[in-house]
Protein backbone atom coordinates (compact mmCIF):
# COMPACT_ATOMS: atom_id res chain seq x y z
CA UNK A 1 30.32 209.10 46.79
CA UNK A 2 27.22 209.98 45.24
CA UNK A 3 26.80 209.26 41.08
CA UNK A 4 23.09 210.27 39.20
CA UNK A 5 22.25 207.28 39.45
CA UNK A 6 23.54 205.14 41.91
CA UNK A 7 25.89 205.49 45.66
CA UNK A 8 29.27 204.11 46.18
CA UNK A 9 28.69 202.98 50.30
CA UNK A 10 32.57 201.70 51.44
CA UNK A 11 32.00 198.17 53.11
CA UNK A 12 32.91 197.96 56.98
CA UNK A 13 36.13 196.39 56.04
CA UNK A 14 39.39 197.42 54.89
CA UNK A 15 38.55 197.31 51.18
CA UNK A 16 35.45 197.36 48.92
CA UNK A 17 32.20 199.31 48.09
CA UNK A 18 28.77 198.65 47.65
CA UNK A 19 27.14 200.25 44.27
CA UNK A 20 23.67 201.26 44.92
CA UNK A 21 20.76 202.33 43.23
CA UNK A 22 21.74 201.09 40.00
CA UNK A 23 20.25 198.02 37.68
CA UNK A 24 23.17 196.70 35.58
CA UNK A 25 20.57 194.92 32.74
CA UNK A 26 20.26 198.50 31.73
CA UNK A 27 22.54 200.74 28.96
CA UNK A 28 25.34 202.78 30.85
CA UNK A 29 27.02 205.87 29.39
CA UNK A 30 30.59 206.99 29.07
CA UNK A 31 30.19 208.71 32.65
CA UNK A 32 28.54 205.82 34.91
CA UNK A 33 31.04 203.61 33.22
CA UNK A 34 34.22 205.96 34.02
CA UNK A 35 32.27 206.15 37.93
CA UNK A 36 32.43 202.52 38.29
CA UNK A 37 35.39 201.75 37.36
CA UNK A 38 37.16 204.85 39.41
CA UNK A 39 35.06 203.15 42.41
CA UNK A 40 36.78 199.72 41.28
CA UNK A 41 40.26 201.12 41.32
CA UNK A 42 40.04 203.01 44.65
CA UNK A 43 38.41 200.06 46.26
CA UNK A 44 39.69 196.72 45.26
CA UNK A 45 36.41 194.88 45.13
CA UNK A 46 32.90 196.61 44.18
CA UNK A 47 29.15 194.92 45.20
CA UNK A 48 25.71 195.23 43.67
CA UNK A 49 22.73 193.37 45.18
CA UNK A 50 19.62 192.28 43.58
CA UNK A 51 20.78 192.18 39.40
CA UNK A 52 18.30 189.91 37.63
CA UNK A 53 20.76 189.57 34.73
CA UNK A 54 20.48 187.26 31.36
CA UNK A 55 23.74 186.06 30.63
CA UNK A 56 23.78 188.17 27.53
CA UNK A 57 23.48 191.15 30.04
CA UNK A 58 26.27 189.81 32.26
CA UNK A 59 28.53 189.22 29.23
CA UNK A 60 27.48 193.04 28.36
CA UNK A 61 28.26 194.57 31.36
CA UNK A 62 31.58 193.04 31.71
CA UNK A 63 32.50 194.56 27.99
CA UNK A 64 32.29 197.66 29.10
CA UNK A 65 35.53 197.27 31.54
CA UNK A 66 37.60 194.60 28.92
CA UNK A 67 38.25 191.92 27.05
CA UNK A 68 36.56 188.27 28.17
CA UNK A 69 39.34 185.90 28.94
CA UNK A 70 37.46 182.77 27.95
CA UNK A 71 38.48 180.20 30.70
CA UNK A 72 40.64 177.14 29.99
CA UNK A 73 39.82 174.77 32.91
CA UNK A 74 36.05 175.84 34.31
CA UNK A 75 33.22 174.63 32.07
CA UNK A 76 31.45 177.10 30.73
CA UNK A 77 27.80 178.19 30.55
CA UNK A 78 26.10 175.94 27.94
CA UNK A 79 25.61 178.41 25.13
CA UNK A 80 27.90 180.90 26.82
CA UNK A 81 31.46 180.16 26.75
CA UNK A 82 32.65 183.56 28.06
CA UNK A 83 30.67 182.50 31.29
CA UNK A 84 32.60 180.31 33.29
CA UNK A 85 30.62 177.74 35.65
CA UNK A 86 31.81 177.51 39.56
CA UNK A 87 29.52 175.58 41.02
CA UNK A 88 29.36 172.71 44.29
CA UNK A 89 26.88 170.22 44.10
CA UNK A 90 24.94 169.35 47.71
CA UNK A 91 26.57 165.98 47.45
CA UNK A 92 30.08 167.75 47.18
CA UNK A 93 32.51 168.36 49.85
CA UNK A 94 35.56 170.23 47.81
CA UNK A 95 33.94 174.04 46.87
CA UNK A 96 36.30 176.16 43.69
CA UNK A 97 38.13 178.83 45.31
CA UNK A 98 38.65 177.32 48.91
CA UNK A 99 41.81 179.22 50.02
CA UNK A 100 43.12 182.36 49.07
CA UNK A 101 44.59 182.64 45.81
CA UNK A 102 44.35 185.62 42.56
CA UNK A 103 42.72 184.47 39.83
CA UNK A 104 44.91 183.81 36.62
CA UNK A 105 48.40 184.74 38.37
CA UNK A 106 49.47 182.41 36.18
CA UNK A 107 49.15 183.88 33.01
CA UNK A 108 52.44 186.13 31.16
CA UNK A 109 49.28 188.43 30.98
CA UNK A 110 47.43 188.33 34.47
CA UNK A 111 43.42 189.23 34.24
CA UNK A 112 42.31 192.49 35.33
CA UNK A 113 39.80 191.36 37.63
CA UNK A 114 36.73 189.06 37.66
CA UNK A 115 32.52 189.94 37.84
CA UNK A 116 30.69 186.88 39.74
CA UNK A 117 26.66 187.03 39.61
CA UNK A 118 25.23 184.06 42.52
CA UNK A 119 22.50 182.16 40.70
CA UNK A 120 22.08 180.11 43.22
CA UNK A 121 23.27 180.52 47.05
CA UNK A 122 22.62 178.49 50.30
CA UNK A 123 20.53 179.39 52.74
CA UNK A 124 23.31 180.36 54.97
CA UNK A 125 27.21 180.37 54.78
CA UNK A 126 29.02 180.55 51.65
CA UNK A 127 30.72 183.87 51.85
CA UNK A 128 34.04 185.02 49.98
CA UNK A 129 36.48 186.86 51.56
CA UNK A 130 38.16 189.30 50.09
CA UNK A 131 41.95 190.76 51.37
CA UNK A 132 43.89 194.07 49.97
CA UNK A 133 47.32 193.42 48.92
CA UNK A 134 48.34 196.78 48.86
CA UNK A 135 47.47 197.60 52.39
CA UNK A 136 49.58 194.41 53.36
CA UNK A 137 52.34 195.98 51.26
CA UNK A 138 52.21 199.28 53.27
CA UNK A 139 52.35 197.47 56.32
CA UNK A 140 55.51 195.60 55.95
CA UNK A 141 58.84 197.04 57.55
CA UNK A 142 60.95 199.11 55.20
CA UNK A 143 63.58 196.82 55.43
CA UNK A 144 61.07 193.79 53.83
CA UNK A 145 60.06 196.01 51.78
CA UNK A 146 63.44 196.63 50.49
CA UNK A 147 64.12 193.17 50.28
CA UNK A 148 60.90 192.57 47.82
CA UNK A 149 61.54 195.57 45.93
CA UNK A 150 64.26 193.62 43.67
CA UNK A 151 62.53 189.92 43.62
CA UNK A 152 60.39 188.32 41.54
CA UNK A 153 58.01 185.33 41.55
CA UNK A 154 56.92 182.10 39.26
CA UNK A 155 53.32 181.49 39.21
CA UNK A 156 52.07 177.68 37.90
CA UNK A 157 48.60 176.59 36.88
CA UNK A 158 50.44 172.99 36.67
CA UNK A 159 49.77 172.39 40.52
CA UNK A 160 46.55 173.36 40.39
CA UNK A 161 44.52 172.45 37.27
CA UNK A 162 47.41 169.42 36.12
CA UNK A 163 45.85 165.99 35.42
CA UNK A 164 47.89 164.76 38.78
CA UNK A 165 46.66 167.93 41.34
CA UNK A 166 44.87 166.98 44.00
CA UNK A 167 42.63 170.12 43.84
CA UNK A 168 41.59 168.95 40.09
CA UNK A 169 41.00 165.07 41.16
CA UNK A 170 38.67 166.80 43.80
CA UNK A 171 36.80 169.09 41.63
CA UNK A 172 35.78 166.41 39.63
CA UNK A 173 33.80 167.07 36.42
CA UNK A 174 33.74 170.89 37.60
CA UNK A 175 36.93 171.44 35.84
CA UNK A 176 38.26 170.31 32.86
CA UNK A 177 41.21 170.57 30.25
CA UNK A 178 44.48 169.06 32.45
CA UNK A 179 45.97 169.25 29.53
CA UNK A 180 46.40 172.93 28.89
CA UNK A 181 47.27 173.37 32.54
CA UNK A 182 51.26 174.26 30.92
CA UNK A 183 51.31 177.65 32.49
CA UNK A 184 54.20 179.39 34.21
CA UNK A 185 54.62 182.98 34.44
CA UNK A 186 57.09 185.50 36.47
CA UNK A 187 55.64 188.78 37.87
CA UNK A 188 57.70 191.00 40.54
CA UNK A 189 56.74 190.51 43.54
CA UNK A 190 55.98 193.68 44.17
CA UNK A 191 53.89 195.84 41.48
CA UNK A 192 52.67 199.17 40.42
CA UNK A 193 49.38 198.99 40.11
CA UNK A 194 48.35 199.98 36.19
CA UNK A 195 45.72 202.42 37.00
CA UNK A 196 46.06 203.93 40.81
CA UNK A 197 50.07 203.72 40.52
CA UNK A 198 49.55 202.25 44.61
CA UNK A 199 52.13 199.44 44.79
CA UNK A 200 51.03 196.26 45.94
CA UNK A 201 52.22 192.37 46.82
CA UNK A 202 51.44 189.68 43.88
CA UNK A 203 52.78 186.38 45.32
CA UNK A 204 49.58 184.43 45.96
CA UNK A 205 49.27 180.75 48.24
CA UNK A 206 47.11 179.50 45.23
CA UNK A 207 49.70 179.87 42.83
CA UNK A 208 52.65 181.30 43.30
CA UNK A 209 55.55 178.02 43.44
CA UNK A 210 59.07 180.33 44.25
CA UNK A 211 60.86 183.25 43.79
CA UNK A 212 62.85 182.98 40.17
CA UNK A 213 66.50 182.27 40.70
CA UNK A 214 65.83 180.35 44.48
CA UNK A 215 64.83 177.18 44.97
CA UNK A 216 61.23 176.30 45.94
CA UNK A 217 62.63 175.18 49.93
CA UNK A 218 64.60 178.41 49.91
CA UNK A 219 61.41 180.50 49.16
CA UNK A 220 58.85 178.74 51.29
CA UNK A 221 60.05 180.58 54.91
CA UNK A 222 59.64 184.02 53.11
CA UNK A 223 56.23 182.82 50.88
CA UNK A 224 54.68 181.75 54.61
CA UNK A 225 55.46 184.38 56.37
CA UNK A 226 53.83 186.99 53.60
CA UNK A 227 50.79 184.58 53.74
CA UNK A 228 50.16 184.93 56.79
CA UNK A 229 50.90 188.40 57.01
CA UNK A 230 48.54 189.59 54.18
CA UNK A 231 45.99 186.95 55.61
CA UNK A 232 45.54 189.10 58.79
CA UNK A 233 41.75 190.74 59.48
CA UNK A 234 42.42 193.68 59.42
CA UNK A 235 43.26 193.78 55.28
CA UNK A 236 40.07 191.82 54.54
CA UNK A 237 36.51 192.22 54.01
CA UNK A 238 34.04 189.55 54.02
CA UNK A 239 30.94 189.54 51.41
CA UNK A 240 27.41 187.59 52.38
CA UNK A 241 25.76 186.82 48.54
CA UNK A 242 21.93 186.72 48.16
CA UNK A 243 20.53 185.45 44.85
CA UNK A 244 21.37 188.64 42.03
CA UNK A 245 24.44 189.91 44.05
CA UNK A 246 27.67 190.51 42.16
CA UNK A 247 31.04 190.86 43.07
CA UNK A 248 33.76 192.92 40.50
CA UNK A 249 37.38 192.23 41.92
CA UNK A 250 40.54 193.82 40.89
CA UNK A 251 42.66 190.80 40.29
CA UNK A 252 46.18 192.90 40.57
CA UNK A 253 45.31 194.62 43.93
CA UNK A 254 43.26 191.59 45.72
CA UNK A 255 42.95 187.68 47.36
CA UNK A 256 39.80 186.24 47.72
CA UNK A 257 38.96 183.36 49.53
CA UNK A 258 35.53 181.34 48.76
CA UNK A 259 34.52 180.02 52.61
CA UNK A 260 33.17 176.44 52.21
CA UNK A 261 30.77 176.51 55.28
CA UNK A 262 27.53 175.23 53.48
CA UNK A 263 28.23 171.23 53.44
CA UNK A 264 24.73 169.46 52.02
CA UNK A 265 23.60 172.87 50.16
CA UNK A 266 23.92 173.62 46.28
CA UNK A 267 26.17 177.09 45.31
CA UNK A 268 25.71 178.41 42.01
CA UNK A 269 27.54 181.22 40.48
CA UNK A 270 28.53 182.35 36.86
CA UNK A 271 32.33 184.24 36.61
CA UNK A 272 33.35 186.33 33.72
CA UNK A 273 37.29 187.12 33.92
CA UNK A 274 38.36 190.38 31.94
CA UNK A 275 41.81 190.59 29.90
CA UNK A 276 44.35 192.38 32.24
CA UNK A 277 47.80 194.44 31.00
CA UNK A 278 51.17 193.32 31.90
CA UNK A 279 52.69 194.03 35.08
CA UNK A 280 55.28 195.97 36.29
């Protein structure tokens, strides 16, 4: 698809697009806006390469899709709270966002989606995967679909971002907060997606605990097996960064998965998360 100013180019994988011709430190109007974000809803996950963006422009850009969710657990950006900090050190073995989870699941009020600009990227390795949830709906039997249609899910940050998670002791001084790590949320497990109307699986490995009214040994057979199913290649795309390149992911409609391939190297990257709408 073909805009004034820039090309939507689909990836080689199942989902996402790259954006080109188009420098995102500059004013957009009503249209490019409306383009973008019609390329973010068909495709799950959008790309731009080479943005030299301030973080006043990167906070800019993202206002033109949402509201900032200012994040409780990832430091920010000094000066820049809306920009949260996800960063591994070369010294660091653990990387944020090793295994395939959707951001802010577990919020009453899960994010829309989430715009990460690489500051800083090894010299190889370091990719993030990227898998579409409603193709792995669409490819489930109608019988498991049936059986999905009528459940829902509790998602936890406790696990995760709690004082006592493993995953927190790991990340060190790269996250922060335990404290407010109190959330619990239930979403069906299968939703319409706000904009496209597509339905699509939100349960999530990262932090998804049951299905509400089982018990958490009764619901791990049925969690694994849609793990693994909407883990499979053919759902996924994988994204290489360079220095400038951004990633826009839609939150309700994707997993990601940040490979950590790059032991001895320093990753840098700043993440605004945008303000979703609740679920259904």
């Amino acid at each position: 698809m073909r805009n004034d100013r820039f090309e939507v180019r689909p990836t080689s994988g199942a989902l996402g697009a790259e954006i080109v011709g188009i420098d995102l430190s500059q004013p957009m109007d009503a249209n490019e806006v409306a383009a973008i974000r019609a390329a973010f809803n068909e495709n799950g996950v959008i790309f731009f390469r080479d943005q030299r963006l301030t973080p006043e422009q990167h906070i800019a850009f993202a206002q033109r899709f949402g509201t900032i969710n200012v994040n409780r657990f990832f430091k920010g950006v000094p000066g820049y709270p809306q920009i949260a900090e996800v960063r591994k050190e070369a010294n660091q073995t653990t990387n944020i966002g090793g295994g395939w989870h959707t951001d802010h699941s577990y919020d009453q009020i899960p994010a829309l989606g989430s715009i990460l600009l690489a500051r800083e990227v090894p010299l190889r390795g370091g990719d993030t995967m990227f898998a579409s949830m409603s193709l792995a709906y669409e490819a489930l039997s109608d019988g498991l679909r049936h059986t999905l249609q009528g459940l829902r899910a509790i998602h936890s940050s406790r696990h995760v971002f709690g004082a006592s998670a493993q995953y927190k002791k790991e990340s060190g001084d790269r996250l922060s907060n335990a404290e407010l790590a109190t959330q619990d949320a239930t979403h069906p497990v299968v939703i319409r997606h706000p904009a496209t109307g597509r339905k699509t699986l939100y349960v999530n490995p990262g932090f998804t605990t049951h299905f509400d009214g089982w018990t958490e040994q009764e619901s791990r057979p049925l969690l694994d097996y849609l793990y693994q199913h909407a883990a499979r290649p053919e759902f996924q795309t994988r994204f290489s960064w360079k220095e400038g390149s951004v990633a826009f992911w839609d939150n309700r409609a994707t997993w990601h998965f940040a490979v950590n391939d790059y032991q001895g190297e320093r990753r840098l990257m700043h993440r605004i998360t945008l303000e979703g709408v609740p679920l259904n």
